[in-house]
Protein backbone atom coordinates (compact mmCIF):
# COMPACT_ATOMS: atom_id res chain seq x y z
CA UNK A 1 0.16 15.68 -17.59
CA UNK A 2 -3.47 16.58 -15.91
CA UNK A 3 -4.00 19.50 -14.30
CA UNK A 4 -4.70 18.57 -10.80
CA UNK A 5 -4.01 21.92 -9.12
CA UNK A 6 -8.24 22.59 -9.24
CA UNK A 7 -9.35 18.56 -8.79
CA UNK A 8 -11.34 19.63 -4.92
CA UNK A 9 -9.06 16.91 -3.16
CA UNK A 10 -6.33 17.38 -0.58
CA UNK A 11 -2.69 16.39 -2.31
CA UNK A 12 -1.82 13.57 0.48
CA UNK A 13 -4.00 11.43 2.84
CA UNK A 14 -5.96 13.39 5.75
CA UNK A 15 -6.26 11.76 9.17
CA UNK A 16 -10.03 10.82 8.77
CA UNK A 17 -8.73 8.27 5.70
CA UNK A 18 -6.91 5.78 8.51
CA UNK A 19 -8.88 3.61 10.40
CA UNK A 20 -7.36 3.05 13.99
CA UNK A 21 -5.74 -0.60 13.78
CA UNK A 22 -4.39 -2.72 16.21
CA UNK A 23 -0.85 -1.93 15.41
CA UNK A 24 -1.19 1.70 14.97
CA UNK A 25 -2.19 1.83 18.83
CA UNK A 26 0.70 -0.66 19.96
CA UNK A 27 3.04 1.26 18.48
CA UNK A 28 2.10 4.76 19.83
CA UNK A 29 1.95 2.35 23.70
CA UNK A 30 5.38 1.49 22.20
CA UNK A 31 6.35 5.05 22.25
CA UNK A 32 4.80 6.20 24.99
CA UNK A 33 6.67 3.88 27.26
CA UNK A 34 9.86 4.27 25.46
CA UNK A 35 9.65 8.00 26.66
CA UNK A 36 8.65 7.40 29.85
CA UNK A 37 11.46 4.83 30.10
CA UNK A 38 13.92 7.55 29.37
CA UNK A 39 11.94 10.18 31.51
CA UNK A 40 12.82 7.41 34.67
CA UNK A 41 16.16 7.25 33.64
CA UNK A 42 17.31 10.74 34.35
CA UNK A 43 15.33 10.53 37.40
CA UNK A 44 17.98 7.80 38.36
CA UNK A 45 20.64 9.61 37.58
CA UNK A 46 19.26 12.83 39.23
CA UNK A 47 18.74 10.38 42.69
CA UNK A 48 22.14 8.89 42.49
CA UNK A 49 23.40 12.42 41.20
CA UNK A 50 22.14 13.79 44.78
CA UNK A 51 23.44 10.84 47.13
CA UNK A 52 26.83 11.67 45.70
CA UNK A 53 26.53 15.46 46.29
CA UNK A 54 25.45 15.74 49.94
CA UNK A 55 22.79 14.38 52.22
CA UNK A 56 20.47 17.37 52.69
CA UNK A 57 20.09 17.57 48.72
CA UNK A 58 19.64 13.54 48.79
CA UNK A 59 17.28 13.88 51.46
CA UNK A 60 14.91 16.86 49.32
CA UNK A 61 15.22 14.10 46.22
CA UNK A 62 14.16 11.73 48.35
CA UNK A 63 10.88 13.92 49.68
CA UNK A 64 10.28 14.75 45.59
CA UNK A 65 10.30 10.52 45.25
CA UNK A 66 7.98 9.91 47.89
CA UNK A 67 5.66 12.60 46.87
CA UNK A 68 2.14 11.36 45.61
CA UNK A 69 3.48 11.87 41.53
CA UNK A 70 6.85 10.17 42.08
CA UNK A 71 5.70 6.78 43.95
CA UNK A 72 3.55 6.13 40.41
CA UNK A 73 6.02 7.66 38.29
CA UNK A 74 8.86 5.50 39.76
CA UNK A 75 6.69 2.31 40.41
CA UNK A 76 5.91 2.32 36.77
CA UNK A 77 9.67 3.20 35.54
CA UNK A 78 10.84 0.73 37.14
CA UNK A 79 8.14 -2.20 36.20
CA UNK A 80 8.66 -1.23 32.14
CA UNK A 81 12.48 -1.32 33.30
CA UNK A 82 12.21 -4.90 34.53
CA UNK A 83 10.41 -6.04 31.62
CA UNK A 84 12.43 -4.56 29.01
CA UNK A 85 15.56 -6.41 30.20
CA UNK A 86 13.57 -9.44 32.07
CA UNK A 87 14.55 -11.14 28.55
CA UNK A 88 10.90 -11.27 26.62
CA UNK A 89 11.85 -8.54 24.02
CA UNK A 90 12.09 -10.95 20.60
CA UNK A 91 15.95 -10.11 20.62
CA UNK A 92 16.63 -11.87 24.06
CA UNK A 93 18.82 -15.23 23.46
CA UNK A 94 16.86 -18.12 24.66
């Protein structure tokens, strides 16, 4: 068996050996939205959470929504929302 304990090269791949590919970025988009997708879904079931409990702690939910990082945030949850069950996913009957 050789020796390769002394051979001057890292034992697995470094970053620097990959070149960036068209797949490698959809899939980290992929990811990204998947997490953000989940991030919007406890949001929904904070909001609906707080219209249940009482109406002053619906109403400080509500001012947390319409605050200048949840009108993005919740615009965009609900878009990738709508298009992961507007039936285009490659699973959807059709």
């Amino acid at each position: 068996m050789a020796d390769t304990r002394n051979a001057g090269r890292p034992l697995s791949p470094h970053l620097q050996v990959y070149e960036k590919s068209l797949t490698m970025t959809l899939s980290i988009v992929h990811r990204i939205t998947g997490v953000a997708l989940y991030a919007g879904t406890l949001l929904l079931v904070w909001w609906l959470t707080a219209a249940a409990i009482s109406e002053p702690y619906f109403d400080m939910v509500q001012s947390v929504f319409g605050s200048w990082p949840g009108k993005p945030f919740a615009t965009l949850s609900g878009t990738r929302a709508a298009a992961s069950t507007s039936g285009t996913s490659r699973w959807a009957p059709g």
